[in-house]
Protein backbone atom coordinates (compact mmCIF):
# COMPACT_ATOMS: atom_id res chain seq x y z
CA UNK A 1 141.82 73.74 157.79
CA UNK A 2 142.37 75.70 154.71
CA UNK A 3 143.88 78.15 156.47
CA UNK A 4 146.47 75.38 158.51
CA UNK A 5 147.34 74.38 154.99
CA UNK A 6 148.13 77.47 153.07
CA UNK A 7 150.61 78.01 155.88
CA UNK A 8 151.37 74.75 155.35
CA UNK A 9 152.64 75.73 151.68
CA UNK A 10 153.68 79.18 152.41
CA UNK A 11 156.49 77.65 154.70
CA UNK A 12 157.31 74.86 151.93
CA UNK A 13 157.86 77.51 149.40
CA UNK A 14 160.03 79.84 152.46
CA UNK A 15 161.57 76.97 153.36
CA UNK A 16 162.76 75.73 149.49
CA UNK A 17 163.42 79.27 148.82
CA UNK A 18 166.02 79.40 151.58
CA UNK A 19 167.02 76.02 150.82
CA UNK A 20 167.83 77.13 146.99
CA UNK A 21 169.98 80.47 148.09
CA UNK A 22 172.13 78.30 150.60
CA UNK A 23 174.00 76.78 147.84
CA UNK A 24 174.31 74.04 151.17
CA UNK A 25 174.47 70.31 150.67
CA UNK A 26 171.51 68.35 150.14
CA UNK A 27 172.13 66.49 153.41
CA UNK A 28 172.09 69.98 155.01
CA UNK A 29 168.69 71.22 153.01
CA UNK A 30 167.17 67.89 153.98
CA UNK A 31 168.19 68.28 157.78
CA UNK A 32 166.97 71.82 157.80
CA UNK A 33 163.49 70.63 155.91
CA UNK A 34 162.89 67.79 158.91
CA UNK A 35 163.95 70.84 161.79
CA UNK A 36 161.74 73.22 159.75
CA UNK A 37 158.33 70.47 159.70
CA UNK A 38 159.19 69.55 163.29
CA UNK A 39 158.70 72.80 165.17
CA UNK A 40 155.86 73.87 162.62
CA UNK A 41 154.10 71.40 163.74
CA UNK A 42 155.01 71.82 167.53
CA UNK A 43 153.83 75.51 166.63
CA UNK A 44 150.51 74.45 165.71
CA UNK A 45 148.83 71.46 167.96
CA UNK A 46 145.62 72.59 166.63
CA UNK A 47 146.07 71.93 163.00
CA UNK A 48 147.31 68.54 164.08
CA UNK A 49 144.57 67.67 166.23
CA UNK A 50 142.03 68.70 163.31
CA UNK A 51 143.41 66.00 161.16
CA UNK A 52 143.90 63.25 163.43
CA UNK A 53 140.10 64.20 164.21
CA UNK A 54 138.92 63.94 160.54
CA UNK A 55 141.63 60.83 160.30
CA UNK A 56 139.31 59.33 163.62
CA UNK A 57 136.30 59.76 162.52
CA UNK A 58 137.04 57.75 159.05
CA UNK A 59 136.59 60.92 157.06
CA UNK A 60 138.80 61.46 154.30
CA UNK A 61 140.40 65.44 154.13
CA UNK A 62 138.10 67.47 151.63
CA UNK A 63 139.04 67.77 148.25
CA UNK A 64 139.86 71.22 148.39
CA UNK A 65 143.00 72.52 146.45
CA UNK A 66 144.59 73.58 149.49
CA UNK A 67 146.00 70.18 151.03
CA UNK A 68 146.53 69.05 147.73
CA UNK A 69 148.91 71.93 146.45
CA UNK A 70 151.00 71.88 150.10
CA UNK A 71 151.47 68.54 149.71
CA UNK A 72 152.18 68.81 146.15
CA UNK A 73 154.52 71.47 146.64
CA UNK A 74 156.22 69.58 149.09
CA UNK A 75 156.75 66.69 147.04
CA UNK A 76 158.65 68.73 144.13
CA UNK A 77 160.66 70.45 146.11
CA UNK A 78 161.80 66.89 147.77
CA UNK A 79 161.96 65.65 144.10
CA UNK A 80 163.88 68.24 143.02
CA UNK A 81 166.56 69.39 145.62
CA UNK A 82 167.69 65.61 146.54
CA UNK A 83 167.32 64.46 142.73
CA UNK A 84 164.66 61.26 143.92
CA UNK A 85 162.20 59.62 141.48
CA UNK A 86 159.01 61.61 141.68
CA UNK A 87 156.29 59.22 140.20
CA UNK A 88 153.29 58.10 142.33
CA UNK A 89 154.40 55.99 145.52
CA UNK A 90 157.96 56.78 144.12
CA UNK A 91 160.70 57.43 146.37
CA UNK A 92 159.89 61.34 146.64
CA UNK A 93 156.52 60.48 147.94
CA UNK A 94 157.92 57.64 150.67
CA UNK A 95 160.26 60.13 151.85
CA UNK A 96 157.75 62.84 152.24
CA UNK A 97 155.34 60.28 154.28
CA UNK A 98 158.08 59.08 156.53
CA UNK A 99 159.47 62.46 157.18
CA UNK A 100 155.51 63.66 158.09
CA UNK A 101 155.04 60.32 159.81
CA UNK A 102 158.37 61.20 162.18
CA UNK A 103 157.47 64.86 163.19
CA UNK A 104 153.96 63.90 163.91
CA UNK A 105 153.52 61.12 165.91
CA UNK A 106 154.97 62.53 169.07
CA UNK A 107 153.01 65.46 168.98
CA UNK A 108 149.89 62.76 168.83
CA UNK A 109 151.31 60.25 171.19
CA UNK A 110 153.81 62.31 173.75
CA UNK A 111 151.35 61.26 176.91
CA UNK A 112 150.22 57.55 175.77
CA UNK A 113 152.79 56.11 173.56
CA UNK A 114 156.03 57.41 173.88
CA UNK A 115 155.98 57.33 178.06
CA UNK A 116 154.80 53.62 177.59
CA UNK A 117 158.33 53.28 175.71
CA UNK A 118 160.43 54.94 178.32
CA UNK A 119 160.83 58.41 175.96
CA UNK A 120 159.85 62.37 177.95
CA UNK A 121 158.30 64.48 175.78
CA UNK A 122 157.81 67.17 178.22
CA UNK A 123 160.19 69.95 177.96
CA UNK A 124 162.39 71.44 175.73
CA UNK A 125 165.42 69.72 175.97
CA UNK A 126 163.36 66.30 175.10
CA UNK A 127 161.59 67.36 172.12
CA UNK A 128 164.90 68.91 170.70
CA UNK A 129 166.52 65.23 171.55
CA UNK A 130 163.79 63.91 169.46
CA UNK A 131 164.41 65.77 166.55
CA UNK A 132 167.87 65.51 166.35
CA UNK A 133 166.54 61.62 166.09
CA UNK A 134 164.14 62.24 163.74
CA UNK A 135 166.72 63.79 161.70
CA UNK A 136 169.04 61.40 161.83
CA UNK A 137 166.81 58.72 160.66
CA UNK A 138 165.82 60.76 158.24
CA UNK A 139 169.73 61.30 157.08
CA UNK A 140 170.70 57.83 157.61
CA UNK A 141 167.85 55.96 156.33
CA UNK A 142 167.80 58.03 152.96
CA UNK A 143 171.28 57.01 152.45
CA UNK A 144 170.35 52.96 153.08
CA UNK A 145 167.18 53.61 151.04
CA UNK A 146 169.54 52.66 147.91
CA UNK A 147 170.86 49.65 149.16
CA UNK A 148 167.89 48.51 150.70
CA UNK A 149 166.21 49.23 147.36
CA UNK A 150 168.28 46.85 145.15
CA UNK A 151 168.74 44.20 147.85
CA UNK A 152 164.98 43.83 148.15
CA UNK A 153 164.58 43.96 144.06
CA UNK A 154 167.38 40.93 143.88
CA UNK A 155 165.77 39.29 146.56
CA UNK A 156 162.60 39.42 144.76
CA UNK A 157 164.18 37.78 141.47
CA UNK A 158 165.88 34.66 143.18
C-alpha cells in the first residue's frame, strides 16, 4: 500500500509540475488532473481493490505518512492552481473527494452497478466516454459550485 501511494504522490507532483510549465488555463489543468487520476487508476486495479478491501472490512487506512502526504499533496496543488479555499472540509478538499469519488467508482462497480443503469464499461471506447463525463462534471459542477454555494447560504438565512 505504501508503495500504491508514493506513486500515488509521485504522479501528483509530475502531474502539478506539468500543470505549472503549461502556462494553460485552469479549466485545462483541472481537465488534465481528472484524465491524469482516471487512467492511473485504470492502470492499477490492484491498489484500488486493496482499499475498498480495508474500506470493507471497517478498517481505517494506517496512519502511515504515505497516504497522508499524497493526499496532502493533492489537496495543495488543487488549492493552489484553481485559487479554492483550502481549510478542512473547505472547497479544495470537496473537490478533491468528488473528483476521487468520480474516477473510482466505475472501476469498483463496472460489472454490478453501472450495467444495472444501462452504462458498458467494457472496452475502450466506453471507459474513454466515461471520462470525458467525469470531466465534464467535474468542469461544470466547479463552475455552479459558486452559485450553488451562496444560494444554499441565503437559503439558510431566510
Amino acid at each position: 500500500m505504501d508503495r500504491s501511494f508514493a506513486e500515488v504522490r509521485e504522479a501528483v507532483r509530475e502531474g502539478r509540475a506539468r500543470a505549472l510549465a503549461s502556462n494553460e488555463s485552469s479549466d485545462t489543468i483541472l481537465a488534465g488532473a481528472v484524465s491524469d487520476y482516471f487512467d492511473f487508476l485504470a492502470a492499477r486495479p490492484n491498489f484500488v481493490r486493496l482499499i475498498e478491501r480495508e474500506a470493507l472490512s471497517g478498517s481505517r487506512l494506517p496512519h502511515g505518512v504515505s497516504h497522508l502526504s499524497a493526499g496532502q499533496e493533492a489537496l495543495a496543488a488543487i488549492s493552489a492552481e484553481l485559487g479554492l479555499e483550502d481549510s478542512p472540509s473547505g472547497e479544495a478538499a470537496q473537490l478533491l473527494l468528488s473528483i476521487i469519488s468520480l474516477c473510482w467508482f466505475h472501476l469498483i462497480h463496472g460489472r454490478t452497478v453501472a450495467p444495472a443503469v444501462g452504462v458498458r464499461l467494457e472496452d475502450p471506447d466506453d471507459l474513454e466516454r466515461r471520462k470525458r463525463h467525469v470531466i465534464s462534471l467535474v468542469l461544470h459542477g466547479l463552475r455552479g459550485a459558486a452559485f450553488t454555494t451562496s444560494s444554499t447560504e441565503h437559503l439558510s438565512h431566510d
